[in-house]
Protein backbone atom coordinates (compact mmCIF):
# COMPACT_ATOMS: atom_id res chain seq x y z
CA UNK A 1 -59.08 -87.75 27.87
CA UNK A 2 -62.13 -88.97 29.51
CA UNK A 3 -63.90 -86.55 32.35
CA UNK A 4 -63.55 -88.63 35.31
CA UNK A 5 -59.71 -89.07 33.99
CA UNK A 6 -59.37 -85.18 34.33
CA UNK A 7 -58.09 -83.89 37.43
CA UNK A 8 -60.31 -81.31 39.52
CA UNK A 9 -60.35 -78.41 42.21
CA UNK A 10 -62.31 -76.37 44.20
CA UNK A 11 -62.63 -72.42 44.28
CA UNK A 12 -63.57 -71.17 46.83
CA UNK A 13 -64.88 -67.48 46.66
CA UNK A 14 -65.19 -65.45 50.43
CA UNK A 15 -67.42 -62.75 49.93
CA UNK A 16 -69.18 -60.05 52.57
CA UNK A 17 -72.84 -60.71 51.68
CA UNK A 18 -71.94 -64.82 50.08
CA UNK A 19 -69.88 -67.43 50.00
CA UNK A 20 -69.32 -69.06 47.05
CA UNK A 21 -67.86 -72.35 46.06
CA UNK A 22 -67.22 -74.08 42.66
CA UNK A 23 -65.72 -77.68 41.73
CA UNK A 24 -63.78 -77.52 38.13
CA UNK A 25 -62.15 -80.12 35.97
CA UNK A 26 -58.59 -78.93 34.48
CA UNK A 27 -60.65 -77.84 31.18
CA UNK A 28 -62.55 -75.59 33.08
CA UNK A 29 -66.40 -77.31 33.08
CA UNK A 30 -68.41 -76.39 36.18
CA UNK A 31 -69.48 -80.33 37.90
CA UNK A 32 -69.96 -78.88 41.03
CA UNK A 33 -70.93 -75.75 42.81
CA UNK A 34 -72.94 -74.25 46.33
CA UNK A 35 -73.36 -70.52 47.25
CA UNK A 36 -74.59 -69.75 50.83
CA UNK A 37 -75.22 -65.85 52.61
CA UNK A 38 -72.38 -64.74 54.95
CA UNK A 39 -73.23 -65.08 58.71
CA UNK A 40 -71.04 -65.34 61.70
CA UNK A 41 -67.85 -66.90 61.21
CA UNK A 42 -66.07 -66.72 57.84
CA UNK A 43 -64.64 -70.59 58.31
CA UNK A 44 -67.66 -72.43 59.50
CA UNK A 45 -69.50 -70.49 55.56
CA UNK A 46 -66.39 -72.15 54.04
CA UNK A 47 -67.05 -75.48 55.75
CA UNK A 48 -70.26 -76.00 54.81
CA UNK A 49 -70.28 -73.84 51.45
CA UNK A 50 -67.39 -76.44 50.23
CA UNK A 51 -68.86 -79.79 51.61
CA UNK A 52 -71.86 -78.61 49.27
CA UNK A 53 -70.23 -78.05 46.02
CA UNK A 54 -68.61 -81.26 46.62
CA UNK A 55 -71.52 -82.92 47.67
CA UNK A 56 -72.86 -81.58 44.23
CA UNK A 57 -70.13 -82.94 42.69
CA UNK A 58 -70.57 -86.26 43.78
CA UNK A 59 -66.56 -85.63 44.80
CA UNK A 60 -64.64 -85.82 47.95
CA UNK A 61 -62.29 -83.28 49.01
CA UNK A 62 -59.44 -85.98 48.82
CA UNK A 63 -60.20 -85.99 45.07
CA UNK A 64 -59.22 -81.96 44.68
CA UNK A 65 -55.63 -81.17 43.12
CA UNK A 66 -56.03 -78.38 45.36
CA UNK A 67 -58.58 -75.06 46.59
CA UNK A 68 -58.22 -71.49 45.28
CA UNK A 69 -59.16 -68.80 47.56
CA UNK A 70 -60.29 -65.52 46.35
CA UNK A 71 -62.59 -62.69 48.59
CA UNK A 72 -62.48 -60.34 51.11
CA UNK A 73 -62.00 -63.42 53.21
CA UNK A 74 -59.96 -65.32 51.30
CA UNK A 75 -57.66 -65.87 54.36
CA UNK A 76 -60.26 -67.96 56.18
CA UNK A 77 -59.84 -71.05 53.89
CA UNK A 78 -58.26 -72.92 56.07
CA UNK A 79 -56.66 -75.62 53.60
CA UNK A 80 -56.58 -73.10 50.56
CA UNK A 81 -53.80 -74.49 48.26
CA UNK A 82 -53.03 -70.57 47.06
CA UNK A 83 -54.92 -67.08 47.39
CA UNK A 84 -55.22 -64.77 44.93
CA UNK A 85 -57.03 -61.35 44.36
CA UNK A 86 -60.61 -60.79 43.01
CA UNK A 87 -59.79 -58.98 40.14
CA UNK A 88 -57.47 -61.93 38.85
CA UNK A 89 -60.28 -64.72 39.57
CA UNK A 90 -62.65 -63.00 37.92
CA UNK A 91 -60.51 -62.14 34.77
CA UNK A 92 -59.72 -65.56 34.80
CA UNK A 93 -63.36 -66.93 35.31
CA UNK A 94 -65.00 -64.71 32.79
CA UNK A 95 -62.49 -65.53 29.94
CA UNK A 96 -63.32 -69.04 30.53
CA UNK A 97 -67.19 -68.22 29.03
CA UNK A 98 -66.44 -65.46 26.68
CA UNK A 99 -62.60 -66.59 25.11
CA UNK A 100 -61.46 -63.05 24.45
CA UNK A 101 -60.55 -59.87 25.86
CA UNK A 102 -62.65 -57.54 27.68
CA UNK A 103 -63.82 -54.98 29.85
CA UNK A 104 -64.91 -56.49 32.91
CA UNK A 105 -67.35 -55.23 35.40
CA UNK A 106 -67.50 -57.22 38.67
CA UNK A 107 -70.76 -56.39 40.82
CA UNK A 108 -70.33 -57.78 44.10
CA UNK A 109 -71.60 -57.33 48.11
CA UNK A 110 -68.62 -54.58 48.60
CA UNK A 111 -66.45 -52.96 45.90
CA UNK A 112 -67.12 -52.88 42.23
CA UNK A 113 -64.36 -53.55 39.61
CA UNK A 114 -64.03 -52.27 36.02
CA UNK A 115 -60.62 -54.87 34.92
CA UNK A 116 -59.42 -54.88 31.56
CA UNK A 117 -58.47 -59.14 30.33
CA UNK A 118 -56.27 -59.72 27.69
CA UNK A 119 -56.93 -62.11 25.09
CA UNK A 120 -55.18 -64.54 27.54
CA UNK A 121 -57.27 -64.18 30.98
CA UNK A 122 -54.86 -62.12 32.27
CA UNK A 123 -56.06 -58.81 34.22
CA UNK A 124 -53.84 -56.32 32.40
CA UNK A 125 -55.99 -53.43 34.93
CA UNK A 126 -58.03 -53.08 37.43
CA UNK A 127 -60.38 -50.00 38.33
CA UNK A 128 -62.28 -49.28 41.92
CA UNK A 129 -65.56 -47.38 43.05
CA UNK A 130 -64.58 -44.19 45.18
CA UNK A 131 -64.31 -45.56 49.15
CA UNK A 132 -67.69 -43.76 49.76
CA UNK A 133 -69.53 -45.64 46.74
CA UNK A 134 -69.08 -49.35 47.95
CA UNK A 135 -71.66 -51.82 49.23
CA UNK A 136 -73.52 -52.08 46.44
CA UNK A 137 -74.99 -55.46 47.51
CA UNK A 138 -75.58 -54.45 50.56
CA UNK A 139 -77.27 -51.33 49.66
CA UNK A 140 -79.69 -53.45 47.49
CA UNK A 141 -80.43 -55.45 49.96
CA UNK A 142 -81.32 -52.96 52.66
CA UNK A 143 -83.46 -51.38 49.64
CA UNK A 144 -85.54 -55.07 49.37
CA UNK A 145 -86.03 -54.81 53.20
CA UNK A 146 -87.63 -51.33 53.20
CA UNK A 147 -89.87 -51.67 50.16
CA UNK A 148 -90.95 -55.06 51.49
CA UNK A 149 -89.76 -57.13 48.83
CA UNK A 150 -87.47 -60.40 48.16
CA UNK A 151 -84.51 -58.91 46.78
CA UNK A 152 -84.92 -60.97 43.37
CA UNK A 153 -88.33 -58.76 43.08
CA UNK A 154 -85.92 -55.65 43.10
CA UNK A 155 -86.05 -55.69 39.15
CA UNK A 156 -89.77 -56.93 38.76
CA UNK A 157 -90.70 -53.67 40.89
CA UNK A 158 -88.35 -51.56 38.66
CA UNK A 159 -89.39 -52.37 35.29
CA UNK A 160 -93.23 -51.58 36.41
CA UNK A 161 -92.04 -47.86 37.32
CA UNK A 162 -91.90 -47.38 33.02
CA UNK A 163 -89.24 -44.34 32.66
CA UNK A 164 -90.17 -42.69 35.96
CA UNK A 165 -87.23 -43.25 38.12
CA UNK A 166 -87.14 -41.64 41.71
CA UNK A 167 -84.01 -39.51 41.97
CA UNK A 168 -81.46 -41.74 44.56
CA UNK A 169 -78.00 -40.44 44.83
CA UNK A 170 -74.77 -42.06 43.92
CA UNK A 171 -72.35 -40.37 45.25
CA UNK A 172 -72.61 -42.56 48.54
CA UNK A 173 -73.97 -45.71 49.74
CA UNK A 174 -74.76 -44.50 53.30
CA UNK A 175 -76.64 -41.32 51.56
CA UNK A 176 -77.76 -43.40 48.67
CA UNK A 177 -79.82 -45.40 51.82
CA UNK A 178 -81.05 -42.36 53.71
CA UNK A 179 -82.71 -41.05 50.22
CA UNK A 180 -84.83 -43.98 49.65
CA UNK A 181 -86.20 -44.15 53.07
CA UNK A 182 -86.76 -39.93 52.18
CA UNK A 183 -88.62 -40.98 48.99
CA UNK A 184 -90.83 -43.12 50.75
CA UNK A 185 -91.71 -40.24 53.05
CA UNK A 186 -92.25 -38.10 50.35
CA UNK A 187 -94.49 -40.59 48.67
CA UNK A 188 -92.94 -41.68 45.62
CA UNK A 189 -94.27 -45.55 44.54
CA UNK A 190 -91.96 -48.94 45.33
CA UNK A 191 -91.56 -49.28 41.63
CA UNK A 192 -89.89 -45.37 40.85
CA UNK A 193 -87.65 -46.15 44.17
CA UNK A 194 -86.45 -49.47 42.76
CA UNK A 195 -85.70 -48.55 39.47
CA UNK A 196 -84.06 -44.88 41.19
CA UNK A 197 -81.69 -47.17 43.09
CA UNK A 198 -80.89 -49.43 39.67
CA UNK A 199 -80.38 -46.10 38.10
CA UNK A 200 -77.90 -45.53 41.16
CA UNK A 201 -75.76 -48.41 40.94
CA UNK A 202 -75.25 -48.13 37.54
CA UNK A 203 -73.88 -43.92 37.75
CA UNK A 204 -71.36 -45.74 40.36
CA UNK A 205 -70.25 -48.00 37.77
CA UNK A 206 -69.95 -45.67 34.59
CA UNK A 207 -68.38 -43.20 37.07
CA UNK A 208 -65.44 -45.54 37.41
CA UNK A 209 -64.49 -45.69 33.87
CA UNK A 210 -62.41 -47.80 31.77
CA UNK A 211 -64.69 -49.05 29.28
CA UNK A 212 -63.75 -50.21 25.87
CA UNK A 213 -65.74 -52.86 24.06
CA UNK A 214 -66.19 -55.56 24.29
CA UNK A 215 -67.89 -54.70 27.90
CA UNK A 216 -69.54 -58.15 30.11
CA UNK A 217 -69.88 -57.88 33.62
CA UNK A 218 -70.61 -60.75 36.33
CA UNK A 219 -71.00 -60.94 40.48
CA UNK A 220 -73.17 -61.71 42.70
CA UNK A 221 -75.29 -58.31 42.37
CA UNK A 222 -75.75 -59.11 38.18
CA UNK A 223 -77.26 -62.54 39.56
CA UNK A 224 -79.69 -61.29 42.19
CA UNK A 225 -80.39 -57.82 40.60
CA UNK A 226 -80.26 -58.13 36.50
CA UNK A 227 -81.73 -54.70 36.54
CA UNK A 228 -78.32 -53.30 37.08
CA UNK A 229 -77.44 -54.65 33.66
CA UNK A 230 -80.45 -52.73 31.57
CA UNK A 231 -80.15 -49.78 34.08
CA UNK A 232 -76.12 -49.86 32.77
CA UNK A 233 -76.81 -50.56 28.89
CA UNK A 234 -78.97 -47.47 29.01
CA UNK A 235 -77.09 -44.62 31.02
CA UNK A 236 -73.74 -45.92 28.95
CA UNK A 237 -75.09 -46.16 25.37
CA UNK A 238 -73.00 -50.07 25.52
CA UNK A 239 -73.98 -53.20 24.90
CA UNK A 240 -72.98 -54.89 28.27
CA UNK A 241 -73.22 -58.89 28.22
CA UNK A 242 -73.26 -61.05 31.45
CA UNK A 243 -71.32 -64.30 31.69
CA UNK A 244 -73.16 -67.61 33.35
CA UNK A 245 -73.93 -68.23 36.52
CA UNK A 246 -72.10 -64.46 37.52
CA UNK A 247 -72.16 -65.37 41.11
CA UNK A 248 -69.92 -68.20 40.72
CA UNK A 249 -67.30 -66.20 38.41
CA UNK A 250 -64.48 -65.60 41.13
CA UNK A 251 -64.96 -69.01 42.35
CA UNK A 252 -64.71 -70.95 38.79
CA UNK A 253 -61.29 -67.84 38.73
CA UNK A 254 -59.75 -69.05 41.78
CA UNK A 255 -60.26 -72.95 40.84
CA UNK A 256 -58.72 -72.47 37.62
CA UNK A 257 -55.98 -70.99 39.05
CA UNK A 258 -54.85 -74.24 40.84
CA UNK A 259 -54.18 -75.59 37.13
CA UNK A 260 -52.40 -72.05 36.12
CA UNK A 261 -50.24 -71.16 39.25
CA UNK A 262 -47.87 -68.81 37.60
CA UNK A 263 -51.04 -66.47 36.42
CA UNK A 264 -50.32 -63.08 38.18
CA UNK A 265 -52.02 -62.88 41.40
């Protein structure tokens, strides 16, 4: 069947720190996609996160079989065709790279995920972070802002800081914040705070449990910080591989979904 025979839709991925959108043919290639931060209302990111994947696609919306919606605001897609949780979409997006079961890890703005996929794309079990340890993303990002970096720097700071970490907590995010702006009191360098808080992140993660190999992890936190990865190869002894594009992994889910509709949600 030729590609502009297949049929297509959109995903549509509503996160608290992005908003993520990706156009899919029924055989699950990527042709379009558009990410954008979160900022006022949840619809109007939709609107214009969606008119740019399609715009990417060189597609119209009338072309879409229909629009997944996954996220913590999956309920502001206004013409989403079905919802359907995180955990699913990203199950369902990651087997669509790696074509086997796994131990997922999904890194995102709020609440981390350790989901066990069967060899199917089916999340057989899903994991979460204690209530307290949550907001990764935005944790990172309020570390950028206070060690005056972009947050894409994040890992170029950490891996200068050689084996030195600082010590940041992670038992919780709102304490984990308060220590680095107490390690930059007491003096300690950008690059031994930055790798302390990849160090952090990763205790969160391995504190959840759950793993059994094959481990690969995705979200938006793998794509911005890839220090999180290392940080969690070395504090777990695992190999840990990251899928594509791990931003886009719920979206690519929750389009692929439109083509599988009786996929637990």
């Amino acid at each position: 069947m030729a590609e502009q025979e297949l049929r297509i839709s959109a995903g549509v991925d509503v996160g608290t720190e992005c908003v993520k959108a990706a156009i899919a043919t029924e055989d699950g290639r990527v042709i379009g996609r558009a990410v954008m931060p979160t900022r006022g209302y949840f619809q109007a990111c939709v609107y214009e996160v969606l008119a740019a994947a399609l715009d990417d696609a060189q597609r119209k919306e009338e072309d879409l079989a229909g629009i997944g919606a996954t996220g913590f605001g999956m309920e502001c897609v206004p013409k989403a065709t079905l919802t359907a949780t995180e955990a699913t979409c990203h199950a369902l997006g990651a087997f669509q790279h790696v074509r086997h079961a796994m131990t997922l890890v999904n890194i995102g703005g709020r609440d981390p995920h350790v989901i066990a996929v069967d060899g199917e794309g089916r999340r057989t079990a899903a994991r979460g972070a204690r209530r307290c340890a949550v907001g990764i993303g935005s944790f990172l990002m309020f570390t950028a802002r206070h060690l005056d970096v972009s947050p894409t720097r994040l890992q170029e700071l950490a891996s200068a800081a050689g084996d030195r970490p600082a010590r940041v907590s992670s038992y919780c995010s709102v304490f984990s914040a308060s220590e680095v702006l107490e390690r930059l009191r007491e003096g300690a360098t950008r690059e031994e705070i930055a790798l302390g808080c990849m160090h952090s992140i990763a205790e969160r993660i391995i504190e959840i449990g759950g793993f059994e190999d094959p481990v690969v992890i995705c979200g938006g936190v793998v794509e911005y910080f890839p220090g999180v990865l290392a940080a969690l190869e070395a504090q777990s002894g695992m190999k840990v591989r990251a899928v594509p594009d791990p931003i886009f992994t719920a979206a690519l889910g929750a389009a692929l979904r439109i083509f599988q509709p009786t996929l637990e949600a």
